[in-house]
N, C-alpha and C. Protein backbone atom coordinates (compact mmCIF):
# COMPACT_ATOMS: atom_id res chain seq x y z
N UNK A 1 0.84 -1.17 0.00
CA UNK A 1 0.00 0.00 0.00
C UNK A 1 0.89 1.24 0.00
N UNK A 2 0.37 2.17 -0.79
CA UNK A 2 1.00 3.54 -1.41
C UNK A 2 0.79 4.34 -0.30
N UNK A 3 1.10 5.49 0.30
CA UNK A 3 0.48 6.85 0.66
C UNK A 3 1.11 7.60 0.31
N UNK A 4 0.04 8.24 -0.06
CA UNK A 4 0.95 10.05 -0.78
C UNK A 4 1.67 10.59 -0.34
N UNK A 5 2.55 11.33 -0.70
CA UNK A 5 4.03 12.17 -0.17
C UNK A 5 2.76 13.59 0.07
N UNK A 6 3.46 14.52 1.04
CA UNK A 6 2.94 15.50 1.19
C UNK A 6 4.16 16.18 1.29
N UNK A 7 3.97 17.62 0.89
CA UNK A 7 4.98 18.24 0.81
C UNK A 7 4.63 19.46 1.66
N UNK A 8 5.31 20.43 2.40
CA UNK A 8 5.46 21.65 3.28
C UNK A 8 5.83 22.59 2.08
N UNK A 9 5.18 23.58 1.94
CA UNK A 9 4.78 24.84 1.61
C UNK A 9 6.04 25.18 1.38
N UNK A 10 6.95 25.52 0.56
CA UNK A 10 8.36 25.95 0.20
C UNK A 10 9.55 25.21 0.36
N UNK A 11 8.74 23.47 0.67
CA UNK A 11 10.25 22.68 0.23
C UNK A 11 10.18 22.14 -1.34
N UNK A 12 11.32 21.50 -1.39
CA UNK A 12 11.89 21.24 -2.92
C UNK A 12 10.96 19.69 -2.72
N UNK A 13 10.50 19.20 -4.23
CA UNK A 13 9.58 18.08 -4.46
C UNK A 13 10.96 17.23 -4.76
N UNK A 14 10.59 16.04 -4.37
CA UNK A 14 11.88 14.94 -4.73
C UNK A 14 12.39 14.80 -6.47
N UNK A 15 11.22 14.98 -7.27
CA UNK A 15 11.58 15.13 -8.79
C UNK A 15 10.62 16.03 -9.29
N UNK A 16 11.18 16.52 -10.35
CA UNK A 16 10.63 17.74 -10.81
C UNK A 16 9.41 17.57 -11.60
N UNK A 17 8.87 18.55 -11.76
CA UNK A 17 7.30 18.39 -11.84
C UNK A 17 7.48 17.71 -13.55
N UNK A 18 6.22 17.17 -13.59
CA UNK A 18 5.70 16.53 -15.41
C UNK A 18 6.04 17.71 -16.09
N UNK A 19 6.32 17.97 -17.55
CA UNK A 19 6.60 18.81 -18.25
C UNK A 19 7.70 19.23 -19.00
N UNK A 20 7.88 20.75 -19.31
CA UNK A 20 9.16 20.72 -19.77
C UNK A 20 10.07 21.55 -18.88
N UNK A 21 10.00 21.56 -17.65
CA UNK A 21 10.78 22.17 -16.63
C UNK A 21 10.51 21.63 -15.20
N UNK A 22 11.05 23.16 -14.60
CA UNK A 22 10.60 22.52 -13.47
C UNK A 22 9.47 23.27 -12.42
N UNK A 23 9.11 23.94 -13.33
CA UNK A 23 7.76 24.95 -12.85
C UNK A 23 7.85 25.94 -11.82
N UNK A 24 6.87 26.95 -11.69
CA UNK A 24 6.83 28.49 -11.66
C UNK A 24 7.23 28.17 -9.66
N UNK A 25 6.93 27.08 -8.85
CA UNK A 25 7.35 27.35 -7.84
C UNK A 25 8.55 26.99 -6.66
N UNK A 26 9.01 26.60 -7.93
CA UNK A 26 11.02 25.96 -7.75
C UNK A 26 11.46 26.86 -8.19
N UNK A 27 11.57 27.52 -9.61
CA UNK A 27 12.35 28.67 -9.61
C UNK A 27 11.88 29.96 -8.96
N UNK A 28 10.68 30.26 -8.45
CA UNK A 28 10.62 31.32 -7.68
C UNK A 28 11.18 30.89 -6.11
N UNK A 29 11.56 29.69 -5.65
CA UNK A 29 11.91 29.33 -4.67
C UNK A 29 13.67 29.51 -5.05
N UNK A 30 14.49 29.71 -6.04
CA UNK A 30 15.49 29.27 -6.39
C UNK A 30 15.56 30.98 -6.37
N UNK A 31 15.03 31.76 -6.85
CA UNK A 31 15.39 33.37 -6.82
C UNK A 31 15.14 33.62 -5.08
N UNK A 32 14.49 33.48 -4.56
CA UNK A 32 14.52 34.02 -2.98
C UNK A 32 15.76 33.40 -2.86
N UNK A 33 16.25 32.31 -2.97
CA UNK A 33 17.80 31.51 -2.40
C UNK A 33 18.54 32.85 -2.82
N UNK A 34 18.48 32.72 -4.05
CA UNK A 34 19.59 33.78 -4.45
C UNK A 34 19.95 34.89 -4.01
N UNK A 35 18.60 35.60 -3.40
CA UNK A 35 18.52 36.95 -3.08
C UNK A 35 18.75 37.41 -2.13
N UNK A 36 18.52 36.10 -1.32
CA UNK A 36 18.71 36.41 0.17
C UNK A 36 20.61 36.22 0.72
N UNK A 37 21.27 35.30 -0.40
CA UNK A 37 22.45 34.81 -0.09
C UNK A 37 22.92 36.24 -0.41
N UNK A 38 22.66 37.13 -1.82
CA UNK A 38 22.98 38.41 -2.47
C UNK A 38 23.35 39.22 -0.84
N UNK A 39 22.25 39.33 -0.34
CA UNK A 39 21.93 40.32 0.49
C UNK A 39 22.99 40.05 2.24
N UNK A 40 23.00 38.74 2.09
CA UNK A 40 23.94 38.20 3.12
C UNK A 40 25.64 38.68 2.58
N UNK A 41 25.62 38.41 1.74
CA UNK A 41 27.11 38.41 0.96
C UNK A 41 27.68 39.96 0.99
N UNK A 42 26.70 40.73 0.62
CA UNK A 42 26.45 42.36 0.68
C UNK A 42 26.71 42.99 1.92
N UNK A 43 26.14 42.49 3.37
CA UNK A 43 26.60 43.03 4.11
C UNK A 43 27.79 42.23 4.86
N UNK A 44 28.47 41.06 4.25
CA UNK A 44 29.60 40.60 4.77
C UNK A 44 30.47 41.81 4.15
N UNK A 45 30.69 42.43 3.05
CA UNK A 45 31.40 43.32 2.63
C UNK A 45 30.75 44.79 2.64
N UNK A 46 30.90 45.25 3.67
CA UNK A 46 30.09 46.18 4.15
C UNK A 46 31.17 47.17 4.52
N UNK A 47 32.28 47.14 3.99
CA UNK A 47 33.64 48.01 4.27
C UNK A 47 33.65 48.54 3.54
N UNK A 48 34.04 49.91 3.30
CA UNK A 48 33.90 50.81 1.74
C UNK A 48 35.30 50.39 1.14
N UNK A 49 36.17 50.52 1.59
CA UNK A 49 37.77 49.70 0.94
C UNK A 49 37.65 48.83 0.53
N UNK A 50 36.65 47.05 0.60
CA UNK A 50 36.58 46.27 0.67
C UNK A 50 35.93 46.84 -1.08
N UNK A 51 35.18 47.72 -1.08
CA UNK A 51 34.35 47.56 -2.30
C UNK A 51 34.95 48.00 -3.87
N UNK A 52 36.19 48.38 -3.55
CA UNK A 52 36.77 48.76 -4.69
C UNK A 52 37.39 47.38 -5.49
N UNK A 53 37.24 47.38 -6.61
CA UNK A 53 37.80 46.43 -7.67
C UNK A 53 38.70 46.93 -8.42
N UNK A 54 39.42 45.84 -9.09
CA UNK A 54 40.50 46.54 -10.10
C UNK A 54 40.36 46.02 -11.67
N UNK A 55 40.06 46.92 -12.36
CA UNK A 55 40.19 46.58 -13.96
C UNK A 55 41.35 45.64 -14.32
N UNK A 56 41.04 44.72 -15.27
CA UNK A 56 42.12 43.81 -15.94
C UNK A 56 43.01 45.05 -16.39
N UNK A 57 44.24 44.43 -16.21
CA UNK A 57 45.01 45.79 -17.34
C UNK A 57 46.45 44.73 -17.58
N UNK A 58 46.95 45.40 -18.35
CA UNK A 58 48.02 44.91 -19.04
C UNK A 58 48.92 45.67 -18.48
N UNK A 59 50.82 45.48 -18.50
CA UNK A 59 51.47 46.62 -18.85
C UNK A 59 52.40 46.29 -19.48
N UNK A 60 52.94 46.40 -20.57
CA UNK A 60 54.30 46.14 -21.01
C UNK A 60 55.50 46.70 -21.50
N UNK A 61 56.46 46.93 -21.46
CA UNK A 61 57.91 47.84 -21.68
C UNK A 61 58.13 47.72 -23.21
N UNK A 62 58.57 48.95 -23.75
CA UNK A 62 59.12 49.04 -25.08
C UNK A 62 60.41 49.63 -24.31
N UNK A 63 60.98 49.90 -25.92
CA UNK A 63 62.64 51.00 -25.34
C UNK A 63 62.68 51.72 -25.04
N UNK A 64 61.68 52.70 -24.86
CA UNK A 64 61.50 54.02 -24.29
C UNK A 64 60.62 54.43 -23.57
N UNK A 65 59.70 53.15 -23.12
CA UNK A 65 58.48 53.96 -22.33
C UNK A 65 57.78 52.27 -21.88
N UNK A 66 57.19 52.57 -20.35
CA UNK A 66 56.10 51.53 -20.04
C UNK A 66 54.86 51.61 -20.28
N UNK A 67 54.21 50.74 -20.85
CA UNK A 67 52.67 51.24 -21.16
C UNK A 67 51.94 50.21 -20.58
N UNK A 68 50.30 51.01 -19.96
CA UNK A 68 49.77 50.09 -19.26
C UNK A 68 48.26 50.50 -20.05
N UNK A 69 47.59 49.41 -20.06
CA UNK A 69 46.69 49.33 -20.87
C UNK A 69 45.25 48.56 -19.99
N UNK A 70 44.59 49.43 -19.50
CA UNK A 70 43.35 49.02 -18.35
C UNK A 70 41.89 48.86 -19.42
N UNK A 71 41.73 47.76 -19.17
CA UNK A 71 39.97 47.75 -19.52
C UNK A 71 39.13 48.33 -18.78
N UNK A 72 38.36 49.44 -19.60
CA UNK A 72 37.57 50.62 -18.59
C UNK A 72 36.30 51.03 -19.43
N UNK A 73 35.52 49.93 -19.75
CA UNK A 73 34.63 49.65 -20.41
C UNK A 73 33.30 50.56 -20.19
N UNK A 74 32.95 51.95 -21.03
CA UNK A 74 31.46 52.23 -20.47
C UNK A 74 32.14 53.58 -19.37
N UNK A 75 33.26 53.78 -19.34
CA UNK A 75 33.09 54.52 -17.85
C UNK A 75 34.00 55.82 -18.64
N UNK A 76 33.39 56.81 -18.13
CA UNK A 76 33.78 58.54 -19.00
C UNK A 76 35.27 58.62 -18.44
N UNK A 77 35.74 59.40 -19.02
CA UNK A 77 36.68 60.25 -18.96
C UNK A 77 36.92 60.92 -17.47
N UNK A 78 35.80 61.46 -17.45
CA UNK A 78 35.94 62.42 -16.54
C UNK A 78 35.81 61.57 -14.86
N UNK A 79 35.50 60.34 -15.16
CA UNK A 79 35.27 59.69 -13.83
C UNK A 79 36.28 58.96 -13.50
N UNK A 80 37.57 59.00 -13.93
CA UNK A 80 39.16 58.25 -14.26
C UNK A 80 40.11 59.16 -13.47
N UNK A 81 40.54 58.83 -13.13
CA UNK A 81 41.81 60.03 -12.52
C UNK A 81 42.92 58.90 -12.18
N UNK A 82 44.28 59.72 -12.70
CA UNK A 82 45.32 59.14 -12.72
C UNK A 82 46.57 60.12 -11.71
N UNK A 83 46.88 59.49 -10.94
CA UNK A 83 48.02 60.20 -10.23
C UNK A 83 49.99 59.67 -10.32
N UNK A 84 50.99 59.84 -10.93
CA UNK A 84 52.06 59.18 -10.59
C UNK A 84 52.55 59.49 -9.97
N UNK A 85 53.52 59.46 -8.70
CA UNK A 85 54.34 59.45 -7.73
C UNK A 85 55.71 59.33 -8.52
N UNK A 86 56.77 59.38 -8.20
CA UNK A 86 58.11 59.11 -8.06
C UNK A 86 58.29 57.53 -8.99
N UNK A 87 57.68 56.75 -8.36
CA UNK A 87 57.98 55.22 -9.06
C UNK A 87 56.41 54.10 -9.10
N UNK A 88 55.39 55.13 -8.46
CA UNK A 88 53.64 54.25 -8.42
C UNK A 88 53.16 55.04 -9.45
N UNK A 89 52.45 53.98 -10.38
CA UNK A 89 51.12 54.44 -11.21
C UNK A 89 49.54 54.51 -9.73
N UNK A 90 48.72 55.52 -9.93
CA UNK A 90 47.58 55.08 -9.56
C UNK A 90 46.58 54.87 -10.23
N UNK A 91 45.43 54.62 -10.14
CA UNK A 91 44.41 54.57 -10.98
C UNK A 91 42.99 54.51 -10.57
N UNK A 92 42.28 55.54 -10.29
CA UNK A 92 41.23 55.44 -9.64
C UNK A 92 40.12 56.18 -10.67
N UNK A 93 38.78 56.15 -10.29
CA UNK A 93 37.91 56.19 -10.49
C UNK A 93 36.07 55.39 -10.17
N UNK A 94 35.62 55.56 -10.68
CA UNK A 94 34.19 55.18 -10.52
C UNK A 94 33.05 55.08 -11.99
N UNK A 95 32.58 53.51 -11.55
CA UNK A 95 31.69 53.04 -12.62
C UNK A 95 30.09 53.13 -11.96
N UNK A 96 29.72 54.92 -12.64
CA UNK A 96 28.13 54.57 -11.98
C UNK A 96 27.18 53.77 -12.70
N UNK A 97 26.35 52.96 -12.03
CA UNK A 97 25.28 52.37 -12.37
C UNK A 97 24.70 52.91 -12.95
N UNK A 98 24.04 52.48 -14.39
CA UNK A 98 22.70 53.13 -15.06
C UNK A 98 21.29 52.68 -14.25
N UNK A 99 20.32 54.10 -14.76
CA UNK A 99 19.36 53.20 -14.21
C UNK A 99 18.56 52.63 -15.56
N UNK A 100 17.63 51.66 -14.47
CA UNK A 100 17.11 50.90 -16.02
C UNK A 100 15.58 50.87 -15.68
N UNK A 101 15.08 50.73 -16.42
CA UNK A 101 13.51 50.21 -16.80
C UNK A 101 13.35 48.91 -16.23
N UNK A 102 12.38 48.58 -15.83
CA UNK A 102 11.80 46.75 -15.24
C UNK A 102 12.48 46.73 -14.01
N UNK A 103 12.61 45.37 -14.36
CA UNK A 103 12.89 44.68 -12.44
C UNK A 103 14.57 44.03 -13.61
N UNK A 104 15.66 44.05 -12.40
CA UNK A 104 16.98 43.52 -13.23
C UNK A 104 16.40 41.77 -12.36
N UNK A 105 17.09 41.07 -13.35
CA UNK A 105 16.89 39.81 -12.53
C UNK A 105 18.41 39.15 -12.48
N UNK A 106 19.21 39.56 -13.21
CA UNK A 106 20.46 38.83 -12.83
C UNK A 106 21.37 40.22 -13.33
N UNK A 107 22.43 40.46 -12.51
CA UNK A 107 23.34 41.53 -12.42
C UNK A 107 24.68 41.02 -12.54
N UNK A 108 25.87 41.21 -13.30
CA UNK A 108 27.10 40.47 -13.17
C UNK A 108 28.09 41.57 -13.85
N UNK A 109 27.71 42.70 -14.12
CA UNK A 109 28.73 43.66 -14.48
C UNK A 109 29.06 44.65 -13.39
N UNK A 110 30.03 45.13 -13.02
CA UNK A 110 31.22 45.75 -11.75
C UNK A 110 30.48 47.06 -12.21
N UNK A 111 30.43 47.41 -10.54
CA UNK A 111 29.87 48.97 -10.76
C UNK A 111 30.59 49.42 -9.49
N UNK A 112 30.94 50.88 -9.21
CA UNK A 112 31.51 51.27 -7.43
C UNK A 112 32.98 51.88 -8.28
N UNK A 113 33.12 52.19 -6.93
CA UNK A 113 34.83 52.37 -6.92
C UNK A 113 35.88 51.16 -7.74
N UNK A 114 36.58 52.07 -8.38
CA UNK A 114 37.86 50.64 -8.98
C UNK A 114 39.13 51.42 -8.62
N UNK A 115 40.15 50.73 -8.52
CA UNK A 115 41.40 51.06 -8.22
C UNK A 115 42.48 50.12 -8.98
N UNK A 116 43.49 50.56 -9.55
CA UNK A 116 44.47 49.69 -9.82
C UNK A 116 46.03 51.05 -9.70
N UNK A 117 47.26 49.94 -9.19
CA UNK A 117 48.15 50.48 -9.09
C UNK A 117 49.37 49.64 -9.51
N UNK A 118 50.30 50.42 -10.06
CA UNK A 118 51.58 49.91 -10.44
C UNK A 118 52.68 50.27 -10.02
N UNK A 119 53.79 49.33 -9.46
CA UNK A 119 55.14 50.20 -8.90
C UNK A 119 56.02 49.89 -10.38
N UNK A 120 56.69 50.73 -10.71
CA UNK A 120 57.37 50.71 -11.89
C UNK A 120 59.19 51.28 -11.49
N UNK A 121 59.72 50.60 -12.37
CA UNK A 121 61.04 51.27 -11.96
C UNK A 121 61.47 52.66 -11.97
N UNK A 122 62.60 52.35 -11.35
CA UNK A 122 62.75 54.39 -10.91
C UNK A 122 63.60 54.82 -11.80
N UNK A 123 63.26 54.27 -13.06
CA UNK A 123 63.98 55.04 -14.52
C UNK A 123 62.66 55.93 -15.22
N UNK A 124 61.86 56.12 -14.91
CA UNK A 124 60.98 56.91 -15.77
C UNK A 124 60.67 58.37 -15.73
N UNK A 125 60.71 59.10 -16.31
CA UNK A 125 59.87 60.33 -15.96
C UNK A 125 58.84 61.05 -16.09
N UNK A 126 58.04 60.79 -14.45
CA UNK A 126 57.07 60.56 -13.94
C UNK A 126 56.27 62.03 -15.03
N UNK A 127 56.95 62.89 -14.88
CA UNK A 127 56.24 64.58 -15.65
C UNK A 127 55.79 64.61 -16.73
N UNK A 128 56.75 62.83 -17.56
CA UNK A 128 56.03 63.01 -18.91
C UNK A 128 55.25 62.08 -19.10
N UNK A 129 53.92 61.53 -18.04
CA UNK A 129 52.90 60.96 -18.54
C UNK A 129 52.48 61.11 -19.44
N UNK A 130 51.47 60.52 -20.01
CA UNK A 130 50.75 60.62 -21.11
C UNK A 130 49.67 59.34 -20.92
N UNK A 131 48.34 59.90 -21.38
CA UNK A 131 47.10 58.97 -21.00
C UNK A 131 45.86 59.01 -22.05
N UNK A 132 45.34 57.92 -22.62
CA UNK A 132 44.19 58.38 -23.65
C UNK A 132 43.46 57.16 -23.31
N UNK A 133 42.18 57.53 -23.39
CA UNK A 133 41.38 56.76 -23.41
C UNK A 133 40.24 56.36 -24.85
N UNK A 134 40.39 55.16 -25.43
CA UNK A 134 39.67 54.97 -26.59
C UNK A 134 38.79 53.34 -27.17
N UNK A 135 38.00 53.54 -26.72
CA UNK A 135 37.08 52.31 -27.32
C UNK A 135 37.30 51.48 -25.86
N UNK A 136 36.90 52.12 -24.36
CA UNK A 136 36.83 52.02 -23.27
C UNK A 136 38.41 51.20 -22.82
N UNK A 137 39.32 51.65 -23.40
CA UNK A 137 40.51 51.13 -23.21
C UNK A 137 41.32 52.15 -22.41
N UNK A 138 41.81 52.71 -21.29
CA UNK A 138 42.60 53.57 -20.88
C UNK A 138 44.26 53.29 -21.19
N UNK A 139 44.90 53.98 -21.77
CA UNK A 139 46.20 53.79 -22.31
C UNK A 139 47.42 54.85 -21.79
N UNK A 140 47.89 54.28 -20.65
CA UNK A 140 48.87 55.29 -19.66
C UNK A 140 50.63 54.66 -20.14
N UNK A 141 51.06 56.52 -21.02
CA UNK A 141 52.60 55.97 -21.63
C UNK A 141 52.71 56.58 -20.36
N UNK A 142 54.76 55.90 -19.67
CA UNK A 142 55.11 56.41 -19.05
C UNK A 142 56.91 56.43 -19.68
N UNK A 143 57.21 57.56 -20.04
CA UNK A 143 58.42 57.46 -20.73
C UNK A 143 59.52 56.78 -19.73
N UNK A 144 60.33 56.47 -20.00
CA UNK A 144 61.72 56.11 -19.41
C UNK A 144 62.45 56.75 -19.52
N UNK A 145 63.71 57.60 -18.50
CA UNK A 145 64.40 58.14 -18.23
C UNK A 145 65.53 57.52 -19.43
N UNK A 146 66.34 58.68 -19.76
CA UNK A 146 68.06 58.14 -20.43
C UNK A 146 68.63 57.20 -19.66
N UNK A 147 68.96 56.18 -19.50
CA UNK A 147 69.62 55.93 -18.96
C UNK A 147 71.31 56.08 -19.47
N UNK A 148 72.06 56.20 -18.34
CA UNK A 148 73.64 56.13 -19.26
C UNK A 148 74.21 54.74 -19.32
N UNK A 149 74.70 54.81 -20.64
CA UNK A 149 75.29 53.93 -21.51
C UNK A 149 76.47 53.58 -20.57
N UNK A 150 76.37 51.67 -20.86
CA UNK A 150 77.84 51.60 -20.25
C UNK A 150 79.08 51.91 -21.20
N UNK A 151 80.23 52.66 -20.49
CA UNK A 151 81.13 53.14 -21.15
C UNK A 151 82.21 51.95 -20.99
N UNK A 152 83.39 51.90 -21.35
CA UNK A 152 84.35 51.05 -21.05
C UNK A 152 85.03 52.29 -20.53
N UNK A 153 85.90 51.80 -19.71
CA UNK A 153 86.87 53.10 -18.57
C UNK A 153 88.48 51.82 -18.74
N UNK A 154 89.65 52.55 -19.47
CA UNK A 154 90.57 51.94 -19.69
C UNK A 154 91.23 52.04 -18.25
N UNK A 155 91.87 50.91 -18.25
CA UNK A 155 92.71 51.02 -17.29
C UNK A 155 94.27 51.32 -17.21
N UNK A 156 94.73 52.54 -16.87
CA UNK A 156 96.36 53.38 -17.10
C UNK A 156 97.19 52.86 -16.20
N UNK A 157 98.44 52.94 -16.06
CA UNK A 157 99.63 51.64 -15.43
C UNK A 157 99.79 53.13 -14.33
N UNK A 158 99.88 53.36 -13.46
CA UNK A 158 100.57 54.54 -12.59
C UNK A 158 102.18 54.21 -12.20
């Protein structure tokens, strides 16, 4: 003899319903999971330092200059600021959120504060930055100092 399974009001059914899914009250049970973990996760990082990210970036040396090359996708000009020091690149700015129309249901693009920094050798000069930004690519030259050539120094009999 059979008896029916009964199920409690917001648990998961042992197999998924007849059809071609798994119906309207597993995945609305599967978005509260989500939302609520969102919201847990959110105030574990509840530090404003904690919230800054850093753009992928590249940097690589030619003969005369280091260049660093940040993905800065969508985000103006004017919200970028670059500072060099003596021998640190900085790189700060902010990606504001658009607003949008509807309800968002899944979010996975970086918005907030970003930061990225580089220590670079202490051959460059820092005065002759140079920075462009194009097709959301930020592109920071940093020339390299002369360096002097090794000389040969003869050696005289005294």
């Amino acid at each position: 003899m059979t008896l029916p399974v009964r199920h409690r009001p917001g648990s998961l059914p042992d197999r998924p319903f007849p059809g071609f899914g798994w119906g309207e009250p597993i995945t609305a049970e599967f978005d509260e999971l989500f939302e609520r973990m969102n919201r847990l996760l959110q105030g574990a990082t509840a530090a404003p330092a904690a919230l800054a990210w850093s753009p992928a970036a590249d940097m690589r040396e030619t003969d005369d200059a280091y260049v660093i090359e940040a993905e800065l996708p969508g985000i103006k000009r004017d919200d970028i600021h670059i500072e060099m020091s003596e021998r640190e690149l900085h790189i700060t700015g902010e990606y504001k959120e658009r607003e949008h129309a509807g309800v968002l249901r899944r979010g996975t693009r970086r918005t907030g504060r970003f930061e990225y920094q580089a220590l670079l050798p202490a051959d460059v000069k820092s005065e002759e930055v140079s920075a462009t930004l194009h097709d959301g690519v930020l592109t920071v030259t940093v020339p390299k100092a002369q360096a002097t050539k090794p000389r040969h120094i003869e050696i005289t009999e005294s």
